[in-house]
C-alpha atoms as a PDB file:
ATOM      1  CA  UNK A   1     180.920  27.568  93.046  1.00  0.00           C
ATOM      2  CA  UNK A   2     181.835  23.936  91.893  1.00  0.00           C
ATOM      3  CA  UNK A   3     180.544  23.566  87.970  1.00  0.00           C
ATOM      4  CA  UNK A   4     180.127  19.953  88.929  1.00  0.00           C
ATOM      5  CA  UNK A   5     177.670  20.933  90.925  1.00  0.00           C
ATOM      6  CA  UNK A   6     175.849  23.143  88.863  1.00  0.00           C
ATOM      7  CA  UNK A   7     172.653  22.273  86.829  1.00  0.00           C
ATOM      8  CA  UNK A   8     172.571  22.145  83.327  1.00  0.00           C
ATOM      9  CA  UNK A   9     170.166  24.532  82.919  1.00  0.00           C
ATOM     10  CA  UNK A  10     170.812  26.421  86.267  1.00  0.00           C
ATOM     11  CA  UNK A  11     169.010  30.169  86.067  1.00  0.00           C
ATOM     12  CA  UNK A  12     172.200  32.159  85.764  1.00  0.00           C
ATOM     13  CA  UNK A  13     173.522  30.264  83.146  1.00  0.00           C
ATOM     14  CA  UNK A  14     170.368  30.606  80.957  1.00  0.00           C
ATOM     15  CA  UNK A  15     169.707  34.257  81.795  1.00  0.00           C
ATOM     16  CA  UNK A  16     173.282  34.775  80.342  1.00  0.00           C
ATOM     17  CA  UNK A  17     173.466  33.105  77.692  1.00  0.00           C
ATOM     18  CA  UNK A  18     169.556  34.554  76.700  1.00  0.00           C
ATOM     19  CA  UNK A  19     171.126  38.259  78.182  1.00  0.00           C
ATOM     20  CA  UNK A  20     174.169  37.378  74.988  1.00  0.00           C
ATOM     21  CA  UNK A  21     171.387  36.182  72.680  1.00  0.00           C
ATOM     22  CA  UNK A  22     169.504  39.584  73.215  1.00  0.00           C
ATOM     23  CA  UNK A  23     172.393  41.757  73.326  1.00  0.00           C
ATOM     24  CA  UNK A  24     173.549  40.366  69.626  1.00  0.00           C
ATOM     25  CA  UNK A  25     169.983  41.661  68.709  1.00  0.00           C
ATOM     26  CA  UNK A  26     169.831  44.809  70.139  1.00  0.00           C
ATOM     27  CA  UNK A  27     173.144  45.600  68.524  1.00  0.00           C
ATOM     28  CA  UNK A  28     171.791  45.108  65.450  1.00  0.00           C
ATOM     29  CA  UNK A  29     168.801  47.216  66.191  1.00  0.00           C
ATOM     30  CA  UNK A  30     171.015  49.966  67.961  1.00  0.00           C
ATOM     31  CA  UNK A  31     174.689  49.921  66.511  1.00  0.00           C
ATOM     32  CA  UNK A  32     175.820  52.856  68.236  1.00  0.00           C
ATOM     33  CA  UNK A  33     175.646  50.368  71.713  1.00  0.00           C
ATOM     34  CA  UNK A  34     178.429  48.011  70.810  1.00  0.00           C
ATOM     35  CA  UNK A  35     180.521  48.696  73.753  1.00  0.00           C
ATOM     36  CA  UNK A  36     177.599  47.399  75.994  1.00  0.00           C
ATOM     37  CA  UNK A  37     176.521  44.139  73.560  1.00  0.00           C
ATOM     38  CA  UNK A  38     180.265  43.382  73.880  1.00  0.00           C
ATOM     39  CA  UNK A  39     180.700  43.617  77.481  1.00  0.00           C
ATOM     40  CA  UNK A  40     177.453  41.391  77.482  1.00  0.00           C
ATOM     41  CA  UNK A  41     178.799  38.607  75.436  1.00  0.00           C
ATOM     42  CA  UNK A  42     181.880  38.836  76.807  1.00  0.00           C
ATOM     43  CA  UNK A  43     180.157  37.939  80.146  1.00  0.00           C
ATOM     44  CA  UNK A  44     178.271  35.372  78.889  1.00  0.00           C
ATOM     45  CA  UNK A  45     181.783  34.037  77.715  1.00  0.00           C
ATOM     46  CA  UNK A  46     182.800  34.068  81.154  1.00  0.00           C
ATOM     47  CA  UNK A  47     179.946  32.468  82.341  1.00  0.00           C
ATOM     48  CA  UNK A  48     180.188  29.493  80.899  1.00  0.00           C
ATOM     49  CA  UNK A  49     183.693  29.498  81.199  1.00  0.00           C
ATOM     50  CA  UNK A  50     183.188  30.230  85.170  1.00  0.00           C
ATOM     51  CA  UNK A  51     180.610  26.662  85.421  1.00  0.00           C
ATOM     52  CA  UNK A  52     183.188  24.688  83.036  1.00  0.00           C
ATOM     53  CA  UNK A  53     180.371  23.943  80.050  1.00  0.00           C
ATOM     54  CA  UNK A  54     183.268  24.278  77.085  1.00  0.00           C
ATOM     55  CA  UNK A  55     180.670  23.749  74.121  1.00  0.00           C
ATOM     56  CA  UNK A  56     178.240  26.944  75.633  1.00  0.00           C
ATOM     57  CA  UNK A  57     181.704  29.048  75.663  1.00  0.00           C
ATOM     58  CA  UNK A  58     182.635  27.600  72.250  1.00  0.00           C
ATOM     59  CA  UNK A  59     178.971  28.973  71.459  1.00  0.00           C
ATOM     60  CA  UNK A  60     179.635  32.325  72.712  1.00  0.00           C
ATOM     61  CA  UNK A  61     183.134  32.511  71.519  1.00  0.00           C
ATOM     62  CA  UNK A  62     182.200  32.115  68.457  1.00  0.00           C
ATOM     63  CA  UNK A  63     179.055  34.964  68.733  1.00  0.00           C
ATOM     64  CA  UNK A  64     181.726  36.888  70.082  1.00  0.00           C
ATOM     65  CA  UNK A  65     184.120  36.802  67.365  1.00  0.00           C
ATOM     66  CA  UNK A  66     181.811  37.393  64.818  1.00  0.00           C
ATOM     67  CA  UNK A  67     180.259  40.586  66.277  1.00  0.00           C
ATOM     68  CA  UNK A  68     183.921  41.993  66.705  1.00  0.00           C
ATOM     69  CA  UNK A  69     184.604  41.405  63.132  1.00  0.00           C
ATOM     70  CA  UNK A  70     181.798  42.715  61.808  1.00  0.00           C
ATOM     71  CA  UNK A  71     182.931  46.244  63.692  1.00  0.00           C
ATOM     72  CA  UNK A  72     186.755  45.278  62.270  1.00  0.00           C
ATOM     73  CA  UNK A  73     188.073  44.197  65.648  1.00  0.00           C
ATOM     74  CA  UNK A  74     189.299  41.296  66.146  1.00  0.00           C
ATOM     75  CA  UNK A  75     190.535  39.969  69.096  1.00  0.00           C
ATOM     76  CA  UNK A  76     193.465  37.625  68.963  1.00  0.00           C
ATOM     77  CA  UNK A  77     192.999  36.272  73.068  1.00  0.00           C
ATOM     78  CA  UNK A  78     189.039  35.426  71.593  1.00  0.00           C
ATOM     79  CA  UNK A  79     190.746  33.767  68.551  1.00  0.00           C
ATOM     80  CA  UNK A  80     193.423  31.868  70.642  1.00  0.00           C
ATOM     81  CA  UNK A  81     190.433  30.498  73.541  1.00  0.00           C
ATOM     82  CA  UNK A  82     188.277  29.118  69.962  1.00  0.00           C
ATOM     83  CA  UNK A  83     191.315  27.830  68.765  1.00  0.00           C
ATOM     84  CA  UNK A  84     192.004  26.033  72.376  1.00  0.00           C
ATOM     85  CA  UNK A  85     187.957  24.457  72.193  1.00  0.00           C
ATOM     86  CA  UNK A  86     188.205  23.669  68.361  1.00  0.00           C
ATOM     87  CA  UNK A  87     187.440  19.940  69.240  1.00  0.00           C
ATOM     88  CA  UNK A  88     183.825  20.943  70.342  1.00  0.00           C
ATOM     89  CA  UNK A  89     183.517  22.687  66.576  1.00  0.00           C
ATOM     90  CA  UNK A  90     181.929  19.599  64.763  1.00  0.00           C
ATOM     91  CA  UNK A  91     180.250  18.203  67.755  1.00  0.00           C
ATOM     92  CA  UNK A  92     177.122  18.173  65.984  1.00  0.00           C
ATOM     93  CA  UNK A  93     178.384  16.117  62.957  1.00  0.00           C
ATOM     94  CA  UNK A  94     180.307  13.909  65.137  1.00  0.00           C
ATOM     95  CA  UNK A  95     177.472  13.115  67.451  1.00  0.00           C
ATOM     96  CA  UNK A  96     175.190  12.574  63.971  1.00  0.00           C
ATOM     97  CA  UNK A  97     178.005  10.162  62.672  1.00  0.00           C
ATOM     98  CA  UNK A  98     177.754   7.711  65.593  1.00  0.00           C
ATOM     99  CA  UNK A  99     174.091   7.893  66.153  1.00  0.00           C
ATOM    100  CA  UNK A 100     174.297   6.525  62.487  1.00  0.00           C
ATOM    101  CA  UNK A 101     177.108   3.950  63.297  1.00  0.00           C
ATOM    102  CA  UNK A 102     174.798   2.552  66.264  1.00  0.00           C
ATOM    103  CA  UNK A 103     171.688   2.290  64.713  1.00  0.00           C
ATOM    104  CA  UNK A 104     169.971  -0.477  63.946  1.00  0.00           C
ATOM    105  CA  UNK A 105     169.774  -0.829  60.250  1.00  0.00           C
END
């Protein structure tokens, strides 16, 4: 599938990324299922990955590499893809900063 082509807010995209959403609470709610929550968000990570939207992987990168330290696994491939999308890490300030720049006083 071209991600070019692909909707923003295509179905199979959302129902991952909600599936990942879920999964992180249901872990907490069920700790003894961690192997399944992290298969989930790692295939939400590949999902967004797979239709090329870097800041939703960021997103689930980072989900991911918090729930694996809280069980005191890290994972140095999850730490070296975050490190690779860093730029999309302050987005939100960055996107705040110019609004401010171009606004009319």
């Amino acid at each position: 599938m071209d991600p070019a082509r692909v909707a923003v807010w295509d179905p199979a995209v959302v129902a991952t990324l909600v599936a990942a959403i879920l999964t992180l609470v249901a872990a907490d709610l069920a700790p003894t299922e961690r192997d399944h929550a992290e298969a989930q968000l790692r295939d939400a990570v590949r999902c967004a990955r797979d239709y090329g939207f870097a800041v939703l992987e960021r997103r689930c990168l980072v989900s991911l590499a918090e729930f694996l330290q809280s069980g005191g696994r890290p994972d140095a491939a999850v730490d070296s893809r975050l490190g690779e999308l860093s730029r999309f890490g302050d987005l939100d300030r960055r996107v705040a900063r110019a609004m401010q720049a171009y606004s009319p006083a």
